[in-house]
N, C-alpha and C. Protein backbone atom coordinates (compact mmCIF):
# COMPACT_ATOMS: atom_id res chain seq x y z
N UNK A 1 0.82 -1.20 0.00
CA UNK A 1 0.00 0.00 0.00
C UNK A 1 0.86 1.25 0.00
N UNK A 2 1.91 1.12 0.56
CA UNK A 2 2.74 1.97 0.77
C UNK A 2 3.41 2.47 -0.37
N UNK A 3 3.76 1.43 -1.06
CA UNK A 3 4.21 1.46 -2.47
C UNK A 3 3.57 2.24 -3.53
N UNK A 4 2.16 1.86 -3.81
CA UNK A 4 1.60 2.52 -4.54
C UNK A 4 1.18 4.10 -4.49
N UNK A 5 0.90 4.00 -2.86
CA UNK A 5 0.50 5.37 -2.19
C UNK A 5 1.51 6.37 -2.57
N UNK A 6 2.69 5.70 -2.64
CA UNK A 6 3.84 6.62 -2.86
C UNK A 6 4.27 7.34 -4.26
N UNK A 7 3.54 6.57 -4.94
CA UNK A 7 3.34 6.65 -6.94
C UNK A 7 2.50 7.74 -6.34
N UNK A 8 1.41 8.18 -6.09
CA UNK A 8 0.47 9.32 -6.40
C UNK A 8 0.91 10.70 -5.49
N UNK A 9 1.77 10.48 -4.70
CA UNK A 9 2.64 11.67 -4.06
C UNK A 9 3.93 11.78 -4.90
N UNK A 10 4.28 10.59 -5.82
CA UNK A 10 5.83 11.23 -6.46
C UNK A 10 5.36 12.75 -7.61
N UNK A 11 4.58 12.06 -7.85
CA UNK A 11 3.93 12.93 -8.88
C UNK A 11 2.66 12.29 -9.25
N UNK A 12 2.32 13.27 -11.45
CA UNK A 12 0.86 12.78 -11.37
C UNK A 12 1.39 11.43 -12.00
N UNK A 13 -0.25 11.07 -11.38
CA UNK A 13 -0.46 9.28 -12.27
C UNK A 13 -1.90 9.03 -12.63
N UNK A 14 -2.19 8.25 -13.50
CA UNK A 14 -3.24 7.84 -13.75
C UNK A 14 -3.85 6.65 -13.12
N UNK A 15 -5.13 5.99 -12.83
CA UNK A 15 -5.31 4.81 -12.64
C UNK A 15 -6.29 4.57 -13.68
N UNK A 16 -5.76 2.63 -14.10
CA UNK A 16 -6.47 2.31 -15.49
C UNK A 16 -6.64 1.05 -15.02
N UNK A 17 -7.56 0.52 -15.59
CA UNK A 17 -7.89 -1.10 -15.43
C UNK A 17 -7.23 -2.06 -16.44
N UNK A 18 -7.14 -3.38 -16.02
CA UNK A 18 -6.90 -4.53 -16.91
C UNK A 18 -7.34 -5.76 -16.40
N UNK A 19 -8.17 -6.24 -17.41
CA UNK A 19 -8.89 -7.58 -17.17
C UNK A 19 -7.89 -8.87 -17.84
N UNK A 20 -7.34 -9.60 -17.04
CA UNK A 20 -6.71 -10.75 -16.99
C UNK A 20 -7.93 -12.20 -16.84
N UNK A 21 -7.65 -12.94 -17.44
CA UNK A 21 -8.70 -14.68 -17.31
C UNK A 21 -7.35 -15.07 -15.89
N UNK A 22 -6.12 -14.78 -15.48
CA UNK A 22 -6.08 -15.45 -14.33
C UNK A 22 -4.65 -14.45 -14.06
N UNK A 23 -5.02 -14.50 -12.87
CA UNK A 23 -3.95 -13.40 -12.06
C UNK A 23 -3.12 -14.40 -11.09
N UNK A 24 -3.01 -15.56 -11.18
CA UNK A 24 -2.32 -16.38 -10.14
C UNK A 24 -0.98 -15.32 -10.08
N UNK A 25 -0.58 -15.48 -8.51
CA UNK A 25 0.63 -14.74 -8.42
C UNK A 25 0.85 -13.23 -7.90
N UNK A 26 -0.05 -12.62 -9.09
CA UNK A 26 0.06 -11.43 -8.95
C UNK A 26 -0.86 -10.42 -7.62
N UNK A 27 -0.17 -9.85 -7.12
CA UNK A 27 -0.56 -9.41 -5.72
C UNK A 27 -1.05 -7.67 -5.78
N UNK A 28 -1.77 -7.14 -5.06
CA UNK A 28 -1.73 -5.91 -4.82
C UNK A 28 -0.59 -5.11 -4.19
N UNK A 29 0.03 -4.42 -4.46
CA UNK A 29 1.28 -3.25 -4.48
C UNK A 29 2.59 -3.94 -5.57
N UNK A 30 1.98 -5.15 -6.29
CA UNK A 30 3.38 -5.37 -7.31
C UNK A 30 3.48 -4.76 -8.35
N UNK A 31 4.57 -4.48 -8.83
CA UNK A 31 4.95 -3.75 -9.94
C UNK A 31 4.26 -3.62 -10.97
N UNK A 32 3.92 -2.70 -11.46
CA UNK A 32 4.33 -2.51 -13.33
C UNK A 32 5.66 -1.84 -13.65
N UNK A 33 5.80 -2.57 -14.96
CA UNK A 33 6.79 -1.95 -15.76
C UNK A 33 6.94 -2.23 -17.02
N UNK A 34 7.42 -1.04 -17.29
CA UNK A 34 8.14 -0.98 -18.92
C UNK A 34 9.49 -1.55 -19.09
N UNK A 35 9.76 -1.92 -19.84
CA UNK A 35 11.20 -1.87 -20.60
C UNK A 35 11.69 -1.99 -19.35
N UNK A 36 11.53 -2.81 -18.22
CA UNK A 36 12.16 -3.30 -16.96
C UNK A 36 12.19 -2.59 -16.10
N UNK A 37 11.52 -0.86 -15.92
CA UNK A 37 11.91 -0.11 -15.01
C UNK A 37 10.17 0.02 -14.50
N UNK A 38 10.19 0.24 -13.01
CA UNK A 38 8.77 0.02 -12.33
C UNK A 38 8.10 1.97 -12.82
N UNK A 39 7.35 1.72 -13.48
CA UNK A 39 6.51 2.90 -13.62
C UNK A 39 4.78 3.02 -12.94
N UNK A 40 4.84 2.21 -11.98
CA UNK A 40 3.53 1.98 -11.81
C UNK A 40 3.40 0.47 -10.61
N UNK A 41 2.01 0.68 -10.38
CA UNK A 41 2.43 -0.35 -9.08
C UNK A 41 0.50 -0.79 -9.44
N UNK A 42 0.03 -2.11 -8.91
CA UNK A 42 -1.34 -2.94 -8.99
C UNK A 42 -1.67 -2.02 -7.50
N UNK A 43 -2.85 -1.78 -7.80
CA UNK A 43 -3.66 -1.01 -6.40
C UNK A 43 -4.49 -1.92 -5.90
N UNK A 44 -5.34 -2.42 -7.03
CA UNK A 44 -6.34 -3.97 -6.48
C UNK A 44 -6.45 -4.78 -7.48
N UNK A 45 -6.90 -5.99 -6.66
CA UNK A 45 -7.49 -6.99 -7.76
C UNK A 45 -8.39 -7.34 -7.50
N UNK A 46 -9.42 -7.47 -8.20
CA UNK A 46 -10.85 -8.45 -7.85
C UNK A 46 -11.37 -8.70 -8.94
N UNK A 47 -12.28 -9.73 -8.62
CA UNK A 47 -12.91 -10.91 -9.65
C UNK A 47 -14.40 -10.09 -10.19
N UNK A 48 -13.85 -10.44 -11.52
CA UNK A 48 -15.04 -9.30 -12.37
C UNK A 48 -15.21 -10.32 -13.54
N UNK A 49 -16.80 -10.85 -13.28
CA UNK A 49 -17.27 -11.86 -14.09
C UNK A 49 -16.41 -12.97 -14.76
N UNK A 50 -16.01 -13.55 -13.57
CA UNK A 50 -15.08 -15.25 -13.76
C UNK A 50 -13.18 -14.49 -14.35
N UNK A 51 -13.42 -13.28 -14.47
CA UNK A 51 -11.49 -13.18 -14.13
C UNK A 51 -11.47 -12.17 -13.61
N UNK A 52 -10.28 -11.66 -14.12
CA UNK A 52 -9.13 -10.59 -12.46
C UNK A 52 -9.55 -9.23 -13.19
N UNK A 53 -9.71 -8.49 -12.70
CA UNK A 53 -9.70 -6.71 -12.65
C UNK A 53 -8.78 -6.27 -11.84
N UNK A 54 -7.70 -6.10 -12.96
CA UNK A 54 -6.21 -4.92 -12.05
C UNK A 54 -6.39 -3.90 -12.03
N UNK A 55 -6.51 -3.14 -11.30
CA UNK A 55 -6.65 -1.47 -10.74
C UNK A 55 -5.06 -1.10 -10.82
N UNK A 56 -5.11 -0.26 -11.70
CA UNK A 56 -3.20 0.13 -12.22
C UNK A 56 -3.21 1.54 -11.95
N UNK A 57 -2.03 1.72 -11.10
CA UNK A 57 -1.72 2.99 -10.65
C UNK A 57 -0.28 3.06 -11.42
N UNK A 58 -0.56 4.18 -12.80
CA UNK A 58 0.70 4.23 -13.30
C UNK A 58 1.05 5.79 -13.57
N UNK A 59 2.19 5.66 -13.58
CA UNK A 59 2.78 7.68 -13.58
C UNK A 59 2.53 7.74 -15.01
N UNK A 60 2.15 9.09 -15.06
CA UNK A 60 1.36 9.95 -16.33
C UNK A 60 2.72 9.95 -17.18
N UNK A 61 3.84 10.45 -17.05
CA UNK A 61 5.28 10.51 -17.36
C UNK A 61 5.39 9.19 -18.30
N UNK A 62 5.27 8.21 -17.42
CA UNK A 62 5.13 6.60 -18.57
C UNK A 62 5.28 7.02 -20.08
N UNK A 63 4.34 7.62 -20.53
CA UNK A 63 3.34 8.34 -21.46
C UNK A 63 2.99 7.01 -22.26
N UNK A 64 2.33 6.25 -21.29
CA UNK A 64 1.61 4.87 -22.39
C UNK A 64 0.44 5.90 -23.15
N UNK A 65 0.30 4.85 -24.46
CA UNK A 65 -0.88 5.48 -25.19
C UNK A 65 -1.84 3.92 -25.21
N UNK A 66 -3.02 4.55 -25.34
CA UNK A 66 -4.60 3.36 -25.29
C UNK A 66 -4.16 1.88 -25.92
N UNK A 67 -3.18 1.68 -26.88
CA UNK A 67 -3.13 1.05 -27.63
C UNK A 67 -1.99 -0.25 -27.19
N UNK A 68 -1.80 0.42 -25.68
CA UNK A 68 -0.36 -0.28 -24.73
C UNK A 68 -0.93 -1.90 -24.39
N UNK A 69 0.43 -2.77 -24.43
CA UNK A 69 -0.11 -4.18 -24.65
C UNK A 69 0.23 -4.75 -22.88
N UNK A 70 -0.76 -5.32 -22.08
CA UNK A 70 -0.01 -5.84 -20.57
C UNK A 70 -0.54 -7.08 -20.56
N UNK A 71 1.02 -7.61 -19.68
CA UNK A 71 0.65 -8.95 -19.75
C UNK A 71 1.93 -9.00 -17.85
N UNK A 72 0.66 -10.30 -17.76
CA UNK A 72 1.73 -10.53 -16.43
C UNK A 72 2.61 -11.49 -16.64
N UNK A 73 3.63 -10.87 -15.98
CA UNK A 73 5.24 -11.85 -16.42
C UNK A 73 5.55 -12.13 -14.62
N UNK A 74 6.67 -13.59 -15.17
CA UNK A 74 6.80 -13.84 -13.44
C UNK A 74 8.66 -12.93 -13.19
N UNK A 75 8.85 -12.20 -12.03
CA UNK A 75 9.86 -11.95 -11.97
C UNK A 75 10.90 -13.05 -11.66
N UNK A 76 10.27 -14.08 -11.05
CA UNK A 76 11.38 -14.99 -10.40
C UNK A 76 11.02 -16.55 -10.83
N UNK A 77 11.40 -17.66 -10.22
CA UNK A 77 11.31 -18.69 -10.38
C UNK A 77 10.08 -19.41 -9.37
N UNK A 78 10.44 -18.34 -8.14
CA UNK A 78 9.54 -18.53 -7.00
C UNK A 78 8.35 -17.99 -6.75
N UNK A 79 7.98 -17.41 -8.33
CA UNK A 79 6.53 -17.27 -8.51
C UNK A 79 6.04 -15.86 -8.38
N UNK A 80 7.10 -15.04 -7.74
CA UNK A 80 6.50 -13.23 -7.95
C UNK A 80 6.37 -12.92 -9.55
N UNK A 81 5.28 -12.32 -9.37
CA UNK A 81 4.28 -11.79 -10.97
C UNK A 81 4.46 -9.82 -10.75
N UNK A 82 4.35 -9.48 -11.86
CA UNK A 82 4.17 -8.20 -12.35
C UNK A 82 3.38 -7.92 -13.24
N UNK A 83 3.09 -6.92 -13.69
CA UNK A 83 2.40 -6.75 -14.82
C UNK A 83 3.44 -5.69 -15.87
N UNK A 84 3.43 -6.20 -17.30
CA UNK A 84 4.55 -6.05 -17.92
C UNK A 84 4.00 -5.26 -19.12
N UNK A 85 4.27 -3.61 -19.32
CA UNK A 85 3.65 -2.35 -19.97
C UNK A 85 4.17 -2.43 -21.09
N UNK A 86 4.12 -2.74 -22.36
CA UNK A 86 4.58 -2.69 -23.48
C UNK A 86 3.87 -1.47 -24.49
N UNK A 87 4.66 -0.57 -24.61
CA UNK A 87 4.03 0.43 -25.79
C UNK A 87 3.95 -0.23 -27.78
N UNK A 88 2.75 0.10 -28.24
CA UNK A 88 2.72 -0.62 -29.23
C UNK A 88 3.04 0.45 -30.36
N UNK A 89 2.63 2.12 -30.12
CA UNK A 89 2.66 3.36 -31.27
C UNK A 89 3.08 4.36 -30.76
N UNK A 90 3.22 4.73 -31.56
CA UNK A 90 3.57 6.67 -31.36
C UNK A 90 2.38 7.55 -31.65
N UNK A 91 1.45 6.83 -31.94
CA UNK A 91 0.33 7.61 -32.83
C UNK A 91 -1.28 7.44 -32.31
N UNK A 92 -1.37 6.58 -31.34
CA UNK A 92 -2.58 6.54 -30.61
C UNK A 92 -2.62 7.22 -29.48
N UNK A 93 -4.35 7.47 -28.82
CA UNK A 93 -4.14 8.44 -27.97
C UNK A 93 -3.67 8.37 -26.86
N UNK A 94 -3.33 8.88 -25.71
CA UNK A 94 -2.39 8.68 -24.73
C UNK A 94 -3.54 7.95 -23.58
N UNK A 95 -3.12 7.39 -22.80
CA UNK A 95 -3.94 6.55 -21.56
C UNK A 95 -4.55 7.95 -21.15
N UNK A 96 -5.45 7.58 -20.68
CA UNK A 96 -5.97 8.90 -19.29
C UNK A 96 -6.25 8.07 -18.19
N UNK A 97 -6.82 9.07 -17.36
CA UNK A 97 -7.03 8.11 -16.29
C UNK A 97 -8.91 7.36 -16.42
N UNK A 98 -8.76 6.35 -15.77
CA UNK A 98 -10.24 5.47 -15.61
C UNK A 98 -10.54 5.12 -16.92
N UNK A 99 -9.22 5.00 -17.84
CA UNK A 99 -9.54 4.14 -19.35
C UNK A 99 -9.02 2.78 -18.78
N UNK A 100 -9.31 1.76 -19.66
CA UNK A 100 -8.96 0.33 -19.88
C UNK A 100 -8.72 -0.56 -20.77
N UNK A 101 -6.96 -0.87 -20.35
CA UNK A 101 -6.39 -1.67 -21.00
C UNK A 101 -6.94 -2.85 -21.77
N UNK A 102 -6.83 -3.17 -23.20
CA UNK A 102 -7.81 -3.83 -23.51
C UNK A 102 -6.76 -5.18 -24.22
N UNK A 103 -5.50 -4.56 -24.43
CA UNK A 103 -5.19 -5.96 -25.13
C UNK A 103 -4.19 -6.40 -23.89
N UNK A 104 -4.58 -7.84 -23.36
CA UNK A 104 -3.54 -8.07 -22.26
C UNK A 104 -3.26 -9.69 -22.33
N UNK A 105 -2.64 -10.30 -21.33
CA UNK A 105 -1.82 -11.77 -22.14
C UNK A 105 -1.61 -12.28 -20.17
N UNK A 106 -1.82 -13.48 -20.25
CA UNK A 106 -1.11 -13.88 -19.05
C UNK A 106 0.19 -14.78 -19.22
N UNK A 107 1.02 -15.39 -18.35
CA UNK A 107 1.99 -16.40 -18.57
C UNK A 107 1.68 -17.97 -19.10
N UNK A 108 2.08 -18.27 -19.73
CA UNK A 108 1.77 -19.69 -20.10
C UNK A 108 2.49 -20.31 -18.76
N UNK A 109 1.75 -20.76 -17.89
CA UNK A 109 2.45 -21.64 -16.63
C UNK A 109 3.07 -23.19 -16.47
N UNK A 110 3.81 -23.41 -16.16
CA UNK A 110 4.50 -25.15 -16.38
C UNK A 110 3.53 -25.71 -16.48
N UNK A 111 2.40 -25.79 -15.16
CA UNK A 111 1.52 -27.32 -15.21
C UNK A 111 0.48 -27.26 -16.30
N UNK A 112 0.05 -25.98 -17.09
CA UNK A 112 -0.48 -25.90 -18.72
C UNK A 112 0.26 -26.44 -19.61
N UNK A 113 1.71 -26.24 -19.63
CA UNK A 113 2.32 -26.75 -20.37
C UNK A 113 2.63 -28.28 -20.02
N UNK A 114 2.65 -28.76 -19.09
CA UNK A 114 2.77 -30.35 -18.57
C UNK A 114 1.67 -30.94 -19.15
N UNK A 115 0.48 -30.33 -18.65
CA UNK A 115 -0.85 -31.36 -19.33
C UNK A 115 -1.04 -30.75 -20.73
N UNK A 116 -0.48 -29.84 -21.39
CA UNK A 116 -0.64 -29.97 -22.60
C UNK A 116 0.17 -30.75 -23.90
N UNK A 117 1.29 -31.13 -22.94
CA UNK A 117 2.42 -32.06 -23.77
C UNK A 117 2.64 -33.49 -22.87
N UNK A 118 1.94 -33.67 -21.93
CA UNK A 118 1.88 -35.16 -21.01
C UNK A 118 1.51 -35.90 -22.62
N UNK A 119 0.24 -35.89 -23.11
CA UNK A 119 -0.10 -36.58 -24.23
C UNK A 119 1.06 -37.35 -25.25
N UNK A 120 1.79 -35.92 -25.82
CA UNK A 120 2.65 -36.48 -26.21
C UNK A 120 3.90 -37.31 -25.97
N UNK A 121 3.89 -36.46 -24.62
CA UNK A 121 4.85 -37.64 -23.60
C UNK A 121 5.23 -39.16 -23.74
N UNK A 122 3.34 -39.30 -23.56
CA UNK A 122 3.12 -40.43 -23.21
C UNK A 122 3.11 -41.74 -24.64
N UNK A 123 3.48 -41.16 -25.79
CA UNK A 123 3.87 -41.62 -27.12
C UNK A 123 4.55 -41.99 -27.04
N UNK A 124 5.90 -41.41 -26.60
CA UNK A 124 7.55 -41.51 -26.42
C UNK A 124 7.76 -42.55 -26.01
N UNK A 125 8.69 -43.79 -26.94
CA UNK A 125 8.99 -45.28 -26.54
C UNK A 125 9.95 -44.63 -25.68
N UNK A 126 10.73 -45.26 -24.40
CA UNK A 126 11.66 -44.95 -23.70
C UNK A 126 13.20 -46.06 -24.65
N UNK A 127 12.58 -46.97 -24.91
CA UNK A 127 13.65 -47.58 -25.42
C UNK A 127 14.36 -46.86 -26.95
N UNK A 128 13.70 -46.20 -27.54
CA UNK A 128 13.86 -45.46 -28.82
C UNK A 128 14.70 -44.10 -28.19
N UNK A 129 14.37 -43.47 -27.07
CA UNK A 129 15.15 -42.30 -26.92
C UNK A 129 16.20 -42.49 -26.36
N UNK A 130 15.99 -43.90 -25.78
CA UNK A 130 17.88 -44.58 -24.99
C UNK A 130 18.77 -44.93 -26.14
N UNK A 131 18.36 -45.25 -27.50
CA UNK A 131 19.17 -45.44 -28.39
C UNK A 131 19.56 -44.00 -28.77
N UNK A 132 18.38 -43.33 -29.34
CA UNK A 132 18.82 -41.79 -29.56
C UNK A 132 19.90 -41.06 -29.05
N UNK A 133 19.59 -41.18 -27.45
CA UNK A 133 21.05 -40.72 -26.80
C UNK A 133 22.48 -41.00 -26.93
N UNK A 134 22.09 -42.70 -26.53
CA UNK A 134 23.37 -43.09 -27.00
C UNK A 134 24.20 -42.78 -28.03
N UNK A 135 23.22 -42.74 -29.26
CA UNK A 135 24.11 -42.11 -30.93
C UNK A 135 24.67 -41.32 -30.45
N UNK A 136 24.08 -40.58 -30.00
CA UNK A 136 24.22 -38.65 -29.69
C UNK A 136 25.85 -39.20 -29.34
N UNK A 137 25.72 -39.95 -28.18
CA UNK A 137 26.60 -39.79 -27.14
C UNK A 137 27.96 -40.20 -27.55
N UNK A 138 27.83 -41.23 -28.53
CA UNK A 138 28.95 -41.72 -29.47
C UNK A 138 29.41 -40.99 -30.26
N UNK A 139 28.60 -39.83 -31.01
CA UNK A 139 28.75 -39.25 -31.59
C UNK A 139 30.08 -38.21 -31.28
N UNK A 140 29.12 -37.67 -30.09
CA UNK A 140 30.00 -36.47 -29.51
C UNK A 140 31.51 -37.00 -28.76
N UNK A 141 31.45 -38.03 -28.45
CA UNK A 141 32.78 -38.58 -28.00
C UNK A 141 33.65 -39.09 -29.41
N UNK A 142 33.20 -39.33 -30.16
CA UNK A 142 34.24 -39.91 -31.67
C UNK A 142 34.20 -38.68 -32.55
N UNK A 143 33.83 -37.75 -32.70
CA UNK A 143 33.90 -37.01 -33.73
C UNK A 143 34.33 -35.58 -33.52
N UNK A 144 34.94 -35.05 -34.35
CA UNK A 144 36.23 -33.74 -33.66
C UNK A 144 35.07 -32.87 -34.71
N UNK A 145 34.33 -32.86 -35.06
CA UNK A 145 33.25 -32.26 -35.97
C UNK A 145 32.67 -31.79 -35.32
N UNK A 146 32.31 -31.96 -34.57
CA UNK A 146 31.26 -31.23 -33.18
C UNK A 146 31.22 -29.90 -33.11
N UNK A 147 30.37 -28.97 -33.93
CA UNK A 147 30.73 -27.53 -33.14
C UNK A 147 29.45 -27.39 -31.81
N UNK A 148 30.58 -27.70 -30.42
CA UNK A 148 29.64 -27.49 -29.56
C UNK A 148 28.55 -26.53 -29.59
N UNK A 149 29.03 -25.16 -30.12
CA UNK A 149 28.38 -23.86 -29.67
C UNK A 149 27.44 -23.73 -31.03
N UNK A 150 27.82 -24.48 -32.17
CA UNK A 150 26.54 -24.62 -32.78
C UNK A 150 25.53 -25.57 -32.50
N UNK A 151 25.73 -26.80 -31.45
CA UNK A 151 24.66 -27.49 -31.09
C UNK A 151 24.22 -26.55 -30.09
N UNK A 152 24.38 -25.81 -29.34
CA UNK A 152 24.17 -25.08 -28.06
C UNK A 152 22.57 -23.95 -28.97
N UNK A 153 23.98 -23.12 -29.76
CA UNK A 153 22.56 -22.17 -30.66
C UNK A 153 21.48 -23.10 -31.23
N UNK A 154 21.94 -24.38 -31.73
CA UNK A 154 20.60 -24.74 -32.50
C UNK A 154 19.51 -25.23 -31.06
N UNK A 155 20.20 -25.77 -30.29
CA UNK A 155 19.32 -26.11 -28.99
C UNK A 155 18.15 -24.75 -28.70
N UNK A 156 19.11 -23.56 -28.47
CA UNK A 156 18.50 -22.50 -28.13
C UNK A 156 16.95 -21.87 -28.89
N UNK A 157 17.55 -22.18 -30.41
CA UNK A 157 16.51 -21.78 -31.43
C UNK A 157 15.28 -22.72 -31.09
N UNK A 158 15.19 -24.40 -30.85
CA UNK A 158 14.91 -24.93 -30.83
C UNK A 158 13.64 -24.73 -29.07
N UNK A 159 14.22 -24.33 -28.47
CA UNK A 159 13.61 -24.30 -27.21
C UNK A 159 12.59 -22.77 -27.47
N UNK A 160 13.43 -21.59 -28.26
CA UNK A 160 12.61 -20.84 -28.40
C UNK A 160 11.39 -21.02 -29.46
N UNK A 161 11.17 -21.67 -30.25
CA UNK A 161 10.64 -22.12 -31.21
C UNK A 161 9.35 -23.04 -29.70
N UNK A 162 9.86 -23.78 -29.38
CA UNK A 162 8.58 -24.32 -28.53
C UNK A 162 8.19 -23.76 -27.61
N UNK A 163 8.90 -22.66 -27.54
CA UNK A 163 8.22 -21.37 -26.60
C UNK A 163 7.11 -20.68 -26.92
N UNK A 164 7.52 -20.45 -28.31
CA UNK A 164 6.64 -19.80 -29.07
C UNK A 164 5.18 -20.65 -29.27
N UNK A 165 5.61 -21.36 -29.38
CA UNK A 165 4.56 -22.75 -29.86
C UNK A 165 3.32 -22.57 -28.47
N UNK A 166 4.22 -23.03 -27.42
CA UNK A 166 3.46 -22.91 -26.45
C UNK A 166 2.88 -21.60 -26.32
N UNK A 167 3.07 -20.59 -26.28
CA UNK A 167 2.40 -19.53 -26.26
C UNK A 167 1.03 -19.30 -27.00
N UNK A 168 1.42 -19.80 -28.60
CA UNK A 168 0.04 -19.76 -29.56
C UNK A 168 -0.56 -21.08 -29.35
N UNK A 169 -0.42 -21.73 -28.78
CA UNK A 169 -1.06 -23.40 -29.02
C UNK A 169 -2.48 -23.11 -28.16
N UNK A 170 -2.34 -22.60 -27.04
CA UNK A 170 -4.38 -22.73 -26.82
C UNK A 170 -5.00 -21.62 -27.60
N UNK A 171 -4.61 -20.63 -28.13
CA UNK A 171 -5.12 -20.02 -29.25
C UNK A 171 -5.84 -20.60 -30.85
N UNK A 172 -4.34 -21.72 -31.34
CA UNK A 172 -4.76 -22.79 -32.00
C UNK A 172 -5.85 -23.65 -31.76
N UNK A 173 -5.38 -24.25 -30.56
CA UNK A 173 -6.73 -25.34 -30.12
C UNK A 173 -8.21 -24.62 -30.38
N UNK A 174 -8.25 -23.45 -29.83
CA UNK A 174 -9.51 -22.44 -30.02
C UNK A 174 -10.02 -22.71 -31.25
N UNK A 175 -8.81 -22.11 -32.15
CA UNK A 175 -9.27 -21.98 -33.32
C UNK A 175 -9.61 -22.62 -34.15
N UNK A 176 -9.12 -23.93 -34.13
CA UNK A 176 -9.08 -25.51 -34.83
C UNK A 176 -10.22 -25.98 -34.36
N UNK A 177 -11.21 -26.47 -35.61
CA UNK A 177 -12.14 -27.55 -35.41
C UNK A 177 -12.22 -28.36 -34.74
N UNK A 178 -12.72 -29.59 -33.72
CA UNK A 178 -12.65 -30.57 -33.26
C UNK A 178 -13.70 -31.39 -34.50
């Protein structure tokens, strides 16, 4: 409380809403921010027809415009959430106060992603990926060909690529016929 209280004595600020489908995490007096720096702090949360209503206390200075994208991101491993201010234009109108954020995103969380790839999991011969390894493993011990740091980048691409995936995949499911 203290936190936020302290946003509307630094100077001016606006307060704006954002409707989230799930706020796990995210607490009253945690951050907002832009581009990593806290411009703003959550005043409340409450449940507004089956999801979250964030009450956002953010400095006018920010200069978000209507068109600003929030999404809650986790700061840590141990589960502290923020809400994360992304400007999208130069050319839409500027926030005021008691407007509402309209395009917003939550975290794709592990155990979504567990039961959404358990399925495939559960495909996976174990005896087929013990051979797999092994190649690997022969591989990398007999062969001076190895560019570690290009298996490393392609790993990387590779993990971001199912990042991505995961991100649009219940969007897909939505969208895809059954």
């Amino acid at each position: 409380s203290f936190r936020v209280g302290a946003l509307k004595s630094i100077g001016d600020t606006i307060e704006v809403t954002a409707l989230f489908d799930d706020a796990s995490g995210l607490v009253e007096d945690g951050d907002v921010r832009m581009a990593g720096v806290r411009v703003g702090g959550v005043k409340e949360l409450e449940v507004h027809e089956g999801k979250c209503l964030a009450t956002l206390v953010i400095k006018r200075e920010a200069g978000l415009r209507k068109d600003v994208f929030a999404e809650i991101r986790a700061r840590s491993v141990l589960g502290e959430k923020f809400v994360a201010v992304t400007p999208r234009s130069d050319s839409a109108p500027m926030l005021e106060d008691g407007d509402h954020i309209v395009d917003t995103k939550i975290p794709y969380e592990i155990d979504q992603m567990v039961t959404a790839i358990g399925p495939l999991l559960e495909q996976v011969d174990p005896e087929d990926m013990a051979v797999i390894m092994a190649a690997v493993a022969d591989l990398a011990r007999t062969s001076e060909d190895i560019d570690a740091q290009a298996l490393v980048a392609q790993a990387e691409t590779l993990l971001q690529n199912l990042n991505t995936m995961a991100e649009i995949a219940p969007q897909v499911r939505s969208d895809v016929p059954v």
